[in-house]
Protein backbone atom coordinates (compact mmCIF):
# COMPACT_ATOMS: atom_id res chain seq x y z
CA UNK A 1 0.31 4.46 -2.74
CA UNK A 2 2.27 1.64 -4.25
CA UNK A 3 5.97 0.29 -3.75
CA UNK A 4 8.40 -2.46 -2.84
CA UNK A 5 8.46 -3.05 0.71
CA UNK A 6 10.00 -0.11 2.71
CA UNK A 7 9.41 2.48 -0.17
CA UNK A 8 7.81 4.91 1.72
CA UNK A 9 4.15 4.50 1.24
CA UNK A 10 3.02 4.72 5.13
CA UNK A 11 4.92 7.80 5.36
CA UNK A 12 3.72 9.35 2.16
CA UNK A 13 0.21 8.35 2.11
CA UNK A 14 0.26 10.30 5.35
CA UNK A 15 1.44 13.19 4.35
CA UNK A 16 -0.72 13.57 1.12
CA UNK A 17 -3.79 12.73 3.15
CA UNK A 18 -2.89 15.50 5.78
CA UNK A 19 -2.32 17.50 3.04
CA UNK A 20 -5.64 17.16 0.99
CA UNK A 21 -7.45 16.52 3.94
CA UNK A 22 -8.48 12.70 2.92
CA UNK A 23 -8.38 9.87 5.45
CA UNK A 24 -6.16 7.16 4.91
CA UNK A 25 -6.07 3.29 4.37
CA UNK A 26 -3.49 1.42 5.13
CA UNK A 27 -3.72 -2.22 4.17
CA UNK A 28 -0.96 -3.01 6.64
CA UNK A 29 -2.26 -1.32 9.24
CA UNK A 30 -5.71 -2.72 8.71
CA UNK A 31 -4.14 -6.54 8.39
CA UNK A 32 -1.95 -5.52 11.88
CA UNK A 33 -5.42 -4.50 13.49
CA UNK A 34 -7.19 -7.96 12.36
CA UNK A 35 -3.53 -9.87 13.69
CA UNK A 36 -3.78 -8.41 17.33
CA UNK A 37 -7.44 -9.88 18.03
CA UNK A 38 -7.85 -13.46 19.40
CA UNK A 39 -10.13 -14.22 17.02
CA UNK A 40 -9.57 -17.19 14.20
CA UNK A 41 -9.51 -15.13 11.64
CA UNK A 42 -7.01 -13.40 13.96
CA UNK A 43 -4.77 -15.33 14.35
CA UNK A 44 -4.83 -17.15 10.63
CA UNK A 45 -3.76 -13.28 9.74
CA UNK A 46 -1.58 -13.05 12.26
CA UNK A 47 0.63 -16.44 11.00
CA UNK A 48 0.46 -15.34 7.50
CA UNK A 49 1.80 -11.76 8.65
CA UNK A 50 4.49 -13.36 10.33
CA UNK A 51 5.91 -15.20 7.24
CA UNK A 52 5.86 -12.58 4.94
CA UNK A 53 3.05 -13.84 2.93
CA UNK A 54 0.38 -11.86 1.24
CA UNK A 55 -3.19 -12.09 2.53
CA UNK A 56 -6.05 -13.26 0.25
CA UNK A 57 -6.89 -10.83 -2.40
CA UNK A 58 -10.41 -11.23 -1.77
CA UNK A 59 -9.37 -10.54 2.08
CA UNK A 60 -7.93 -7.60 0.95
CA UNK A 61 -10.52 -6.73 -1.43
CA UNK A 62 -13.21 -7.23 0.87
CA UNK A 63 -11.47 -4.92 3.53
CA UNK A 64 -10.66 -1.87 1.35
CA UNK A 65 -14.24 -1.93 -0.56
CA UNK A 66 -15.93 -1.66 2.91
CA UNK A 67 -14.20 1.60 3.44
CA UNK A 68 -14.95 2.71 -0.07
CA UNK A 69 -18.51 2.27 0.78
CA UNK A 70 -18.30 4.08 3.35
CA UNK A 71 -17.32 7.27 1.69
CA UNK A 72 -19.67 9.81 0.58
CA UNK A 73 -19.31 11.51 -2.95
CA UNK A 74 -16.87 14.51 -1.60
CA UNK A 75 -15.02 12.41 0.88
CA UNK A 76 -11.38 11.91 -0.14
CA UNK A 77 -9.02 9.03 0.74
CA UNK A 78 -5.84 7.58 0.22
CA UNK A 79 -5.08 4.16 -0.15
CA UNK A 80 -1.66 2.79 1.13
CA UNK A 81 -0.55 -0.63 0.28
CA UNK A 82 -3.98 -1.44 -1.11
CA UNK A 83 -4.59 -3.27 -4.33
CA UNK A 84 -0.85 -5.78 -3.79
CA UNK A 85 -1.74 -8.20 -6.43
CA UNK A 86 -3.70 -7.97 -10.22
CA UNK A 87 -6.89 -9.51 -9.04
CA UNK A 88 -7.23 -6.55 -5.94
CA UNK A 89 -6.32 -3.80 -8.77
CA UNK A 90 -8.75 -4.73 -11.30
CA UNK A 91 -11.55 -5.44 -8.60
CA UNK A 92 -10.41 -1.80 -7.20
CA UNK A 93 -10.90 -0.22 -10.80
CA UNK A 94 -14.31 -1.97 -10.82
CA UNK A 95 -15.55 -1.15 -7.95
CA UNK A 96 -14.03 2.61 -8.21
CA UNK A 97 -16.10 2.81 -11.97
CA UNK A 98 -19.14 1.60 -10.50
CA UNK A 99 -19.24 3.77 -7.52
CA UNK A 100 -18.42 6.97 -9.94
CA UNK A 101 -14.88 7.28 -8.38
CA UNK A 102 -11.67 8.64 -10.30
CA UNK A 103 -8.87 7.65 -8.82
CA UNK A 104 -4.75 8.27 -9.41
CA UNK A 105 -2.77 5.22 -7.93
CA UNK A 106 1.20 6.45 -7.30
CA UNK A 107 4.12 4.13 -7.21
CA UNK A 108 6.84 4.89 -5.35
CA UNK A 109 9.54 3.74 -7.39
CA UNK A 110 13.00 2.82 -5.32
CA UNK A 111 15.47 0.29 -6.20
CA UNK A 112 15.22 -2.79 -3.87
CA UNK A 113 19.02 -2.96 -2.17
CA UNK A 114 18.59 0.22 0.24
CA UNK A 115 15.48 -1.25 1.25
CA UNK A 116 16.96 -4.04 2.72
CA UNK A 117 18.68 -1.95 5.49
CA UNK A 118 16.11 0.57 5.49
CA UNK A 119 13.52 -2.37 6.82
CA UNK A 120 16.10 -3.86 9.01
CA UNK A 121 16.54 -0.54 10.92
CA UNK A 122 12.97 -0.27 10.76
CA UNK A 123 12.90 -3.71 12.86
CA UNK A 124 15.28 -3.03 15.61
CA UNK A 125 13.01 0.29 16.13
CA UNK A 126 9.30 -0.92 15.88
CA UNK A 127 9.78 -4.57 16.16
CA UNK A 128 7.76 -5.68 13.27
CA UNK A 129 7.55 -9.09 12.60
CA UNK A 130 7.41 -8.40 8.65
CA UNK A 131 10.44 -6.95 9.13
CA UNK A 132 12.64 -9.86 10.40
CA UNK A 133 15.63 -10.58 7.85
CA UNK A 134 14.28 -14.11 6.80
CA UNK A 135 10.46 -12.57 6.19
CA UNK A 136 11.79 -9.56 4.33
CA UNK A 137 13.29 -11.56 1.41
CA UNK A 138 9.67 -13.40 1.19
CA UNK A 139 7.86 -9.85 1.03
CA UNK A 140 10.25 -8.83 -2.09
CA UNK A 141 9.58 -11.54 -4.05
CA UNK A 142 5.86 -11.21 -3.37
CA UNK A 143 6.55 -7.91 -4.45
CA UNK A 144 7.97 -8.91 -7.93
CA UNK A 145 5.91 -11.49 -8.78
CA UNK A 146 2.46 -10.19 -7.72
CA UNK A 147 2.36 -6.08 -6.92
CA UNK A 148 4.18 -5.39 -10.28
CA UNK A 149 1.49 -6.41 -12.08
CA UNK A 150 -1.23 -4.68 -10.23
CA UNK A 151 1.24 -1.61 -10.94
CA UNK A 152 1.65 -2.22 -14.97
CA UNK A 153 -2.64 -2.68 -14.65
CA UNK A 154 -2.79 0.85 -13.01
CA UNK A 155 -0.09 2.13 -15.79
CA UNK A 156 -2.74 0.39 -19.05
CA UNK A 157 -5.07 1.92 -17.29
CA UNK A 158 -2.98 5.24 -17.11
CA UNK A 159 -4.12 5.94 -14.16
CA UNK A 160 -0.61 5.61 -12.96
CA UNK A 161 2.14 8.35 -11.61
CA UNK A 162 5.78 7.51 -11.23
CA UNK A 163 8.01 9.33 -8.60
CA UNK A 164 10.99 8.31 -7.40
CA UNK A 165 11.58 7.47 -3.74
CA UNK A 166 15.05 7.95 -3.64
CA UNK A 167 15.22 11.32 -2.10
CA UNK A 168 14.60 12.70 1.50
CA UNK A 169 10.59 12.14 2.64
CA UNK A 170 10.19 16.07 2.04
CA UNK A 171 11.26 16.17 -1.35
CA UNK A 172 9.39 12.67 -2.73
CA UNK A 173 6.16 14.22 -0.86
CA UNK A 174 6.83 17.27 -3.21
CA UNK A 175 7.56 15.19 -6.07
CA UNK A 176 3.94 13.52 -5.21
CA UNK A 177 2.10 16.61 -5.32
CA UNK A 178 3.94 17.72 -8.44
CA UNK A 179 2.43 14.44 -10.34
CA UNK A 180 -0.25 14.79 -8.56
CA UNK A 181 -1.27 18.55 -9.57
CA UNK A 182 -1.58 19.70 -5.74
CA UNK A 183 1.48 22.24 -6.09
């Protein structure tokens, strides 16, 4: 699952992996796991989190390819917010080749002005630090200027689906399964 900040890709990559049965990833979740210990590493996470930054790819990399390893042939997952720059996605495609893995990565496509009130709400609910106003402008351009490539990799690669988020959660998880095959 791909998308700008606030798309929609916690809430659909659960759903599809309920639906097919798969576990799920979630990149976010993982890096909010690896923020909450007292570790270095920790808190180094933890600060970068907190601005809005994006982690290391090879971080990132090395976090997601641990649970691909740990798959066996039939298992099925789904990644959310994995592969956020061009260096994850084409070390994801390698990694996915050499392990004998296809793959489908889906972008959720929405347009980036609801999404500032959509993560706002989202912060007076769950409290996220990502989700403060300053840190949210910092996540969007991150966005632009490193996910969209990993995104137009995935599309040359076309191993890309498009659907558009801009619809209740029912109807873009149907729209998902449509691209997708499942329905």
């Amino acid at each position: 699952m791909m998308g700008p900040p606030g798309s929609g890709k916690g809430t659909q990559g659960k759903l599809l992996a309920d639906k097919i049965g798969a576990q799920l990833y979630s990149s976010g979740a993982r890096f909010r796991e690896l923020s909450a210990e007292a570790s270095f590493l920790g808190k180094k996470v933890k600060s970068e989190i907190d601005m809005g930054g994006l982690l290391p790819h090879w971080l990132a990399s090395f976090l997601y390819e641990q649970t691909l390893f740990s798959l066996e042939p039939g298992d099925g997952i789904v990644f959310e917010g994995a592969c956020r720059t061009l260096l994850e996605a084409e070390r994801f495609e390698e990694v996915a080749a050499w392990l004998g893995r296809s793959y489908q990565a889906i972008f959720i496509d929405v347009q980036e002005e609801p999404l500032y009130k959509r993560l706002t709400q989202r912060h007076a609910i769950e409290h996220r630090a990502d989700d403060a106003a300053d840190v949210i402008k910092s996540r969007f351009t991150n966005y632009r200027n490193d996910t969209k490539p990993a995104i137009d990799f995935f599309r040359g690669q076309g191993t890309l689906v498009t659907v558009s988020g801009e619809d209740t959660i029912e109807n873009v998880h149907q729209s998902i399964l449509k691209a997708l095959k499942l329905s």
